[in-house]
PDB file of N, CA and C in Angstrom:
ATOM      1  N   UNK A   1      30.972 -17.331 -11.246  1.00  0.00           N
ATOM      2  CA  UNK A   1      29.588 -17.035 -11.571  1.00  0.00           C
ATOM      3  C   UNK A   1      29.035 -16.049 -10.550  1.00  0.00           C
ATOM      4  N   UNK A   2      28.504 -15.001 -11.356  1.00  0.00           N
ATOM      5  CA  UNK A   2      27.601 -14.230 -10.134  1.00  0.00           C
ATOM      6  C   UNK A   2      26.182 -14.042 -10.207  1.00  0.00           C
ATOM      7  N   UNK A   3      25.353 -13.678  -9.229  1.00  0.00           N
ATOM      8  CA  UNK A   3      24.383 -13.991  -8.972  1.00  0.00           C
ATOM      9  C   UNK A   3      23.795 -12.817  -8.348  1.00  0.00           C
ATOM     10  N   UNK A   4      23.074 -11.940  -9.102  1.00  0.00           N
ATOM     11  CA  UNK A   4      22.558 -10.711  -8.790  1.00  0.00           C
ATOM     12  C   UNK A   4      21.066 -10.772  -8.623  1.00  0.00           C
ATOM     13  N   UNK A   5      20.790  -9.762  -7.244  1.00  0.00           N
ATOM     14  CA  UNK A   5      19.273  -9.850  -6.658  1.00  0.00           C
ATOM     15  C   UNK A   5      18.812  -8.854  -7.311  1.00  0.00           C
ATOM     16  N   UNK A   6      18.870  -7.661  -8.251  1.00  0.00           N
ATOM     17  CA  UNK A   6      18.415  -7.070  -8.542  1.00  0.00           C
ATOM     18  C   UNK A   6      17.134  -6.984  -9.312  1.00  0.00           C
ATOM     19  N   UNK A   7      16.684  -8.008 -10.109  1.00  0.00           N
ATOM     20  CA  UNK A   7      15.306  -8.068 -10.490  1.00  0.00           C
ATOM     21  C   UNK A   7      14.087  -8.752  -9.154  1.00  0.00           C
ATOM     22  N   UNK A   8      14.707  -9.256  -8.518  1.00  0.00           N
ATOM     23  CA  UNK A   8      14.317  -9.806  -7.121  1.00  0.00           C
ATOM     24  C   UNK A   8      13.813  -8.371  -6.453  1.00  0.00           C
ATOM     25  N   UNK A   9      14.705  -7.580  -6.456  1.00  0.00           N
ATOM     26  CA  UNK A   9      14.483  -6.204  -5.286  1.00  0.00           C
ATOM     27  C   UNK A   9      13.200  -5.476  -6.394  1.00  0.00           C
ATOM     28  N   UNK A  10      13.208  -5.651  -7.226  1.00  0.00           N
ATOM     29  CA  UNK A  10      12.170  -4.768  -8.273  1.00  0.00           C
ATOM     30  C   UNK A  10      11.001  -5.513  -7.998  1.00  0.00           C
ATOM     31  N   UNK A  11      10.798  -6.615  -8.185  1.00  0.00           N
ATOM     32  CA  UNK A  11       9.716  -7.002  -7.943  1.00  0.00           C
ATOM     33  C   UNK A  11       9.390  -7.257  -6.561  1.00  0.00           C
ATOM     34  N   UNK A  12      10.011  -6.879  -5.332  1.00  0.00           N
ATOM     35  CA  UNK A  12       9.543  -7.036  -4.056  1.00  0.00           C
ATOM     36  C   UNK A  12       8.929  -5.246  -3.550  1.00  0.00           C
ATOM     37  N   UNK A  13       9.702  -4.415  -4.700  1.00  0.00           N
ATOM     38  CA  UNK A  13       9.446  -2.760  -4.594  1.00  0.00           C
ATOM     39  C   UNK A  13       8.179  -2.699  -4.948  1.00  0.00           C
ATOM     40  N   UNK A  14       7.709  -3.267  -5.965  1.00  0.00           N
ATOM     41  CA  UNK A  14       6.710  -3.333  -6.748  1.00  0.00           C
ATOM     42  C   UNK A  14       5.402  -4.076  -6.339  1.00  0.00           C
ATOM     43  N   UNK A  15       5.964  -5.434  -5.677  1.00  0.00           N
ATOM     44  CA  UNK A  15       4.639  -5.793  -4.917  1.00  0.00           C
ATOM     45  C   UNK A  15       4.669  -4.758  -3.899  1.00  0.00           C
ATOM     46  N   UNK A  16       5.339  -4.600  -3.434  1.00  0.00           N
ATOM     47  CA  UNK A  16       4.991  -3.555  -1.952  1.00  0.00           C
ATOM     48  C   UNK A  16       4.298  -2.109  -2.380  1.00  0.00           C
ATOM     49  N   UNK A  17       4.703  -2.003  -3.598  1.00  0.00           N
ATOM     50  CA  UNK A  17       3.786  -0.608  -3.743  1.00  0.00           C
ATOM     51  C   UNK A  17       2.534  -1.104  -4.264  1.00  0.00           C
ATOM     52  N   UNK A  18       2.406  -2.068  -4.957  1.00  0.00           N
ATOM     53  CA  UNK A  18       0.636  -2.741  -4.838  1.00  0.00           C
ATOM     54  C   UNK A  18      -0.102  -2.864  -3.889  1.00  0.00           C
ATOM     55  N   UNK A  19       0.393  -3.129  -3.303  1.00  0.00           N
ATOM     56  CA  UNK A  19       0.080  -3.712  -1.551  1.00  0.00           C
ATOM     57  C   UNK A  19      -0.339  -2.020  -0.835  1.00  0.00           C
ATOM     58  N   UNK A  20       0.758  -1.545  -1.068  1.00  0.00           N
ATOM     59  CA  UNK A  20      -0.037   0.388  -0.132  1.00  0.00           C
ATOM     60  C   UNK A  20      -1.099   0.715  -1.606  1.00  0.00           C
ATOM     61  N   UNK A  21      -0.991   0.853  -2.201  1.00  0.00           N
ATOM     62  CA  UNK A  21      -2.197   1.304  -3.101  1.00  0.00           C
ATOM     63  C   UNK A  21      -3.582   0.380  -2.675  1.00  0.00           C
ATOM     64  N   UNK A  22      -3.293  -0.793  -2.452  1.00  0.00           N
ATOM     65  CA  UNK A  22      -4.366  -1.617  -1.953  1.00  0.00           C
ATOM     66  C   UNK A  22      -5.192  -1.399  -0.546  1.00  0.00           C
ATOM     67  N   UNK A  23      -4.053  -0.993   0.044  1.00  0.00           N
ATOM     68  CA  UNK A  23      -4.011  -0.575   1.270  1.00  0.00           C
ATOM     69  C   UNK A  23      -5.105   0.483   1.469  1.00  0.00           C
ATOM     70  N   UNK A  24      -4.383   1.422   0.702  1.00  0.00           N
ATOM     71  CA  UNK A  24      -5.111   3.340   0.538  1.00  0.00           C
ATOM     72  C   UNK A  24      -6.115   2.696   0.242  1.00  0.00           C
ATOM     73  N   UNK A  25      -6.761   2.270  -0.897  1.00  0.00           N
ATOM     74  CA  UNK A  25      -8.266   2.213  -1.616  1.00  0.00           C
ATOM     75  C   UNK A  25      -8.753   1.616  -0.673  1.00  0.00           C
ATOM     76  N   UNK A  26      -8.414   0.829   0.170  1.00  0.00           N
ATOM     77  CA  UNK A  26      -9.544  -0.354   1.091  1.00  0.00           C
ATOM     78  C   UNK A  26      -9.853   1.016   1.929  1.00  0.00           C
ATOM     79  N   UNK A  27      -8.573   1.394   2.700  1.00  0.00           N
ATOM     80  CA  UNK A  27      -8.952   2.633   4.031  1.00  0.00           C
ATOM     81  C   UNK A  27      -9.852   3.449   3.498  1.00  0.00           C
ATOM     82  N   UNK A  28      -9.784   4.164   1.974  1.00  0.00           N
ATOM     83  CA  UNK A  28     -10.422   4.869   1.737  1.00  0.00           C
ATOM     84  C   UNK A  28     -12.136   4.486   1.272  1.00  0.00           C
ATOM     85  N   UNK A  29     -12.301   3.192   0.281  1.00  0.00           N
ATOM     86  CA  UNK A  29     -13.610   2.252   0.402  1.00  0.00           C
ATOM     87  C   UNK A  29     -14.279   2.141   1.755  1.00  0.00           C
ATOM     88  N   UNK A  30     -13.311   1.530   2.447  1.00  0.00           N
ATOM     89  CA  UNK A  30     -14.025   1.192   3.671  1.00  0.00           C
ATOM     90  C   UNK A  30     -14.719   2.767   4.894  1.00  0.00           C
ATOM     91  N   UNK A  31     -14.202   3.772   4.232  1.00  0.00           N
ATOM     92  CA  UNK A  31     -14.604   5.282   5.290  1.00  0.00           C
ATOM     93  C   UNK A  31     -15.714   5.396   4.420  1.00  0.00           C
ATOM     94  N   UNK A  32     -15.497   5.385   3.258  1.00  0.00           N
ATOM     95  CA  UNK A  32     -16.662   6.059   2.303  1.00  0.00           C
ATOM     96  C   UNK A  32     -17.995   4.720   2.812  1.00  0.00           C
ATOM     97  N   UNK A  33     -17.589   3.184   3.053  1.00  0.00           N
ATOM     98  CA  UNK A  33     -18.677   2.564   3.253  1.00  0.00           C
ATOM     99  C   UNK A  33     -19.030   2.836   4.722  1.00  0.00           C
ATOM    100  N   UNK A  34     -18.659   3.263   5.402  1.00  0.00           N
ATOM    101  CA  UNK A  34     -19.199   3.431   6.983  1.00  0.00           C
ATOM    102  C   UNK A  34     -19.700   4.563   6.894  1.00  0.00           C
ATOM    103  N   UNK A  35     -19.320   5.250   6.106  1.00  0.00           N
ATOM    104  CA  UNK A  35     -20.249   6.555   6.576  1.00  0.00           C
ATOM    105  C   UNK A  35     -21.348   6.818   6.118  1.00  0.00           C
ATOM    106  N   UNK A  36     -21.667   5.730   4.473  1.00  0.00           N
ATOM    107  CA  UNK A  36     -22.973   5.837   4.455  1.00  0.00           C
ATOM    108  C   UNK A  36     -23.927   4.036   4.836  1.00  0.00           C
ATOM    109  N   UNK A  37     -22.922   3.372   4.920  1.00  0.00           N
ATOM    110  CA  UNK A  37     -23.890   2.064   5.542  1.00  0.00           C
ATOM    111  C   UNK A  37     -23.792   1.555   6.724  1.00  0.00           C
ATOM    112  N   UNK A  38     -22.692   2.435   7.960  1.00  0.00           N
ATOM    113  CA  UNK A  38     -21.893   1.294   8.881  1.00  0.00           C
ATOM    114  C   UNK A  38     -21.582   0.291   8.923  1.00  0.00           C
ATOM    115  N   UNK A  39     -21.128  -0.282   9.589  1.00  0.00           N
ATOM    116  CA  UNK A  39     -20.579  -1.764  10.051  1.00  0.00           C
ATOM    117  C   UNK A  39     -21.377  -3.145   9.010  1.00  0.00           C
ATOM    118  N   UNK A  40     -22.041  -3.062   8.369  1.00  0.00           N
ATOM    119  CA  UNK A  40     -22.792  -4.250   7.521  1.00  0.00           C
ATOM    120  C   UNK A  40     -22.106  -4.076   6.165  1.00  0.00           C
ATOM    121  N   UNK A  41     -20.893  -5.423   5.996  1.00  0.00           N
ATOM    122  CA  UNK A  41     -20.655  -5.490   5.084  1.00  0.00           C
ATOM    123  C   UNK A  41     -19.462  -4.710   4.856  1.00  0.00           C
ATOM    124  N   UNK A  42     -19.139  -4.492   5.826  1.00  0.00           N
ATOM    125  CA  UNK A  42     -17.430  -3.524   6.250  1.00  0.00           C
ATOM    126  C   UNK A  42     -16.810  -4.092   5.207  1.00  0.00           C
ATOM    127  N   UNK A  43     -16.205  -5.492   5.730  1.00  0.00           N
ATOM    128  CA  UNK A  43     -14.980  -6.154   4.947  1.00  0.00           C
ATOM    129  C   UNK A  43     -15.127  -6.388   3.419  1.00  0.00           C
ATOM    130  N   UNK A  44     -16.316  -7.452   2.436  1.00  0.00           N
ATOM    131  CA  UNK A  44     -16.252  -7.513   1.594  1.00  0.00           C
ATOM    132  C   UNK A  44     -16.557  -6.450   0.466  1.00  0.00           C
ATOM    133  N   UNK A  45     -17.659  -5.736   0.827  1.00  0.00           N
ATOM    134  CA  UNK A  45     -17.545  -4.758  -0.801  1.00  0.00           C
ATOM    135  C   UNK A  45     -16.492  -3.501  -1.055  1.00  0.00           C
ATOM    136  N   UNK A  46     -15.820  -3.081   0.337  1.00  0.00           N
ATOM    137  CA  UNK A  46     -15.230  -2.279  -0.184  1.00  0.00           C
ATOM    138  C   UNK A  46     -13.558  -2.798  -0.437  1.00  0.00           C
ATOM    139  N   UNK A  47     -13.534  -4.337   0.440  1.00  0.00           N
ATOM    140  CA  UNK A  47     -12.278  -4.748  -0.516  1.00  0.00           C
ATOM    141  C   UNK A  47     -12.374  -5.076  -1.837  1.00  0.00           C
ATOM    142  N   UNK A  48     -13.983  -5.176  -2.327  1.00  0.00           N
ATOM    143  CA  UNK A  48     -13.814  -5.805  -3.582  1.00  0.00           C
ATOM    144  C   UNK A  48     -13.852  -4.266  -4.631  1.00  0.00           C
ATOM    145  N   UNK A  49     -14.522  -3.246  -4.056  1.00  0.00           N
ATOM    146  CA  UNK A  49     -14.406  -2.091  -4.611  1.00  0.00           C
ATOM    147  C   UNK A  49     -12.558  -1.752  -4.820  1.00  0.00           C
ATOM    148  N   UNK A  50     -11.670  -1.996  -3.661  1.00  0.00           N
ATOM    149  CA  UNK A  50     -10.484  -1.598  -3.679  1.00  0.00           C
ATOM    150  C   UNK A  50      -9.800  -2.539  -4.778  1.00  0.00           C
ATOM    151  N   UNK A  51     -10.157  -3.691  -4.886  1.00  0.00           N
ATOM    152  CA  UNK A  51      -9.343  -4.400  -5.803  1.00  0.00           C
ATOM    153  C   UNK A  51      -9.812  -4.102  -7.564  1.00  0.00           C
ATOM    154  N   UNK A  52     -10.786  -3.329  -7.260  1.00  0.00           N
ATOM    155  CA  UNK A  52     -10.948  -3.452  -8.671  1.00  0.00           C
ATOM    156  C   UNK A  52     -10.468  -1.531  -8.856  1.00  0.00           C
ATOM    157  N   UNK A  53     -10.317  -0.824  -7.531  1.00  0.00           N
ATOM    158  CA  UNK A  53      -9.696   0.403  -7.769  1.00  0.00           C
ATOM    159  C   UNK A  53      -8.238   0.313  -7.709  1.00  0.00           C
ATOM    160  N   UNK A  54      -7.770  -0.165  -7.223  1.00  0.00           N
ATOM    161  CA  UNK A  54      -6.142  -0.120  -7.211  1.00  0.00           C
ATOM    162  C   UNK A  54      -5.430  -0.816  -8.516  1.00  0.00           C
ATOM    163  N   UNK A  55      -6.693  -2.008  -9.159  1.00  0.00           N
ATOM    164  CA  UNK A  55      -6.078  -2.370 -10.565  1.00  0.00           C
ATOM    165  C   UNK A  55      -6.345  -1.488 -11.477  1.00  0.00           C
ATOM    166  N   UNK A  56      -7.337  -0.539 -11.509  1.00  0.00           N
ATOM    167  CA  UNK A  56      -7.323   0.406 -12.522  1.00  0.00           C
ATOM    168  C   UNK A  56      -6.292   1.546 -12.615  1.00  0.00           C
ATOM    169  N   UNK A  57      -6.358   2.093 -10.878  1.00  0.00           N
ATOM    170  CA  UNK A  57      -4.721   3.014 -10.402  1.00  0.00           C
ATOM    171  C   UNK A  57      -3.279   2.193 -11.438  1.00  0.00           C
ATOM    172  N   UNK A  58      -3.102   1.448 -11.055  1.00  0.00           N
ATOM    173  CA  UNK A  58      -2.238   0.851 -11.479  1.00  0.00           C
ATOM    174  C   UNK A  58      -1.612   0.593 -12.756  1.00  0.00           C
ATOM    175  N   UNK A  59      -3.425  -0.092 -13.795  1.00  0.00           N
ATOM    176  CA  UNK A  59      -3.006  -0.039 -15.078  1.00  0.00           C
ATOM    177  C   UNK A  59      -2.854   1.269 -15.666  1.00  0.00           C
ATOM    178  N   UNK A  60      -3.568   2.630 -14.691  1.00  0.00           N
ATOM    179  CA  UNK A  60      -3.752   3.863 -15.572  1.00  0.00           C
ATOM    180  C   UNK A  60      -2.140   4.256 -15.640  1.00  0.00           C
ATOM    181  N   UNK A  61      -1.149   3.757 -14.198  1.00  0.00           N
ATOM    182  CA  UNK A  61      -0.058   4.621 -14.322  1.00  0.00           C
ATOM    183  C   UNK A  61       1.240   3.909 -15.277  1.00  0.00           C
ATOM    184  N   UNK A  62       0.600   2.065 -15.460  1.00  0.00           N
ATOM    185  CA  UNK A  62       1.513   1.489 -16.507  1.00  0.00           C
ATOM    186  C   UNK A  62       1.590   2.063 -17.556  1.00  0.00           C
ATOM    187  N   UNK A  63       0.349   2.118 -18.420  1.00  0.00           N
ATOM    188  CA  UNK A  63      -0.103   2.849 -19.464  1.00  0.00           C
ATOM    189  C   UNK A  63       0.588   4.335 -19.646  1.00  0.00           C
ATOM    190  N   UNK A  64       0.075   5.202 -18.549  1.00  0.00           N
ATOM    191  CA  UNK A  64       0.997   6.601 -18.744  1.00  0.00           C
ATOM    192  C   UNK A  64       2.207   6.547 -18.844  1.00  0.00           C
ATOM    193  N   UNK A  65       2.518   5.917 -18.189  1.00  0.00           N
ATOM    194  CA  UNK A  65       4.878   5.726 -18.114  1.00  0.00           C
ATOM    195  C   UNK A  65       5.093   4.856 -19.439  1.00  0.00           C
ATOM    196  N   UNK A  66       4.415   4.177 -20.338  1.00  0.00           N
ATOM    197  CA  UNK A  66       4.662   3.491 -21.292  1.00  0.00           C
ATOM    198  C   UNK A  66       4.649   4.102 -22.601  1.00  0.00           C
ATOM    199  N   UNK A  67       3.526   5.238 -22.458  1.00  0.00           N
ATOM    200  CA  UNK A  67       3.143   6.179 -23.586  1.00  0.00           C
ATOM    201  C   UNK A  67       4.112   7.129 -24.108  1.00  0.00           C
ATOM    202  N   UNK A  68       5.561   7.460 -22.947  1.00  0.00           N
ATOM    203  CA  UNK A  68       6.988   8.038 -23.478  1.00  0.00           C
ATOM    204  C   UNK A  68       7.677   7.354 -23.824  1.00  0.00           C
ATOM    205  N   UNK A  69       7.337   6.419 -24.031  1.00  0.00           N
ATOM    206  CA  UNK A  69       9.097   5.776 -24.628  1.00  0.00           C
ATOM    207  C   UNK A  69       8.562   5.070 -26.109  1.00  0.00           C
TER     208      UNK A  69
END
């Protein structure tokens, strides 16, 4: 019997590229919120801005790669 990691490695590629897209949108939320509100409210709105930008990034590029085949 063998026992292959390969859907394992796809989905650890895949969270990890969620994770930097999450990443980017927060760094980028969070510059755009300091520069016009500073420090009040750093952490929550622009992670919640990033989570709702990196799921749209995301579904836009499922959607595009799905639309060829």
């Amino acid at each position: 019997m063998s026992i292959t990691l390969e859907p394992v490695k796809e989905v650890l590629i895949y969270s990890a590229a969620r994770l930097g897209l999450f990443l980017a949108c927060y760094a980028l939320m969070a510059g755009v919120w300091f520069a016009f509100n500073g420090t009040d409210g750093i952490l929550f709105m622009p992670a919640v801005a990033a989570l709702i930008l990196s799921m749209l990034l995301s579904l836009s590029t499922f959607f595009s790669s799905t639309l060829y085949f």
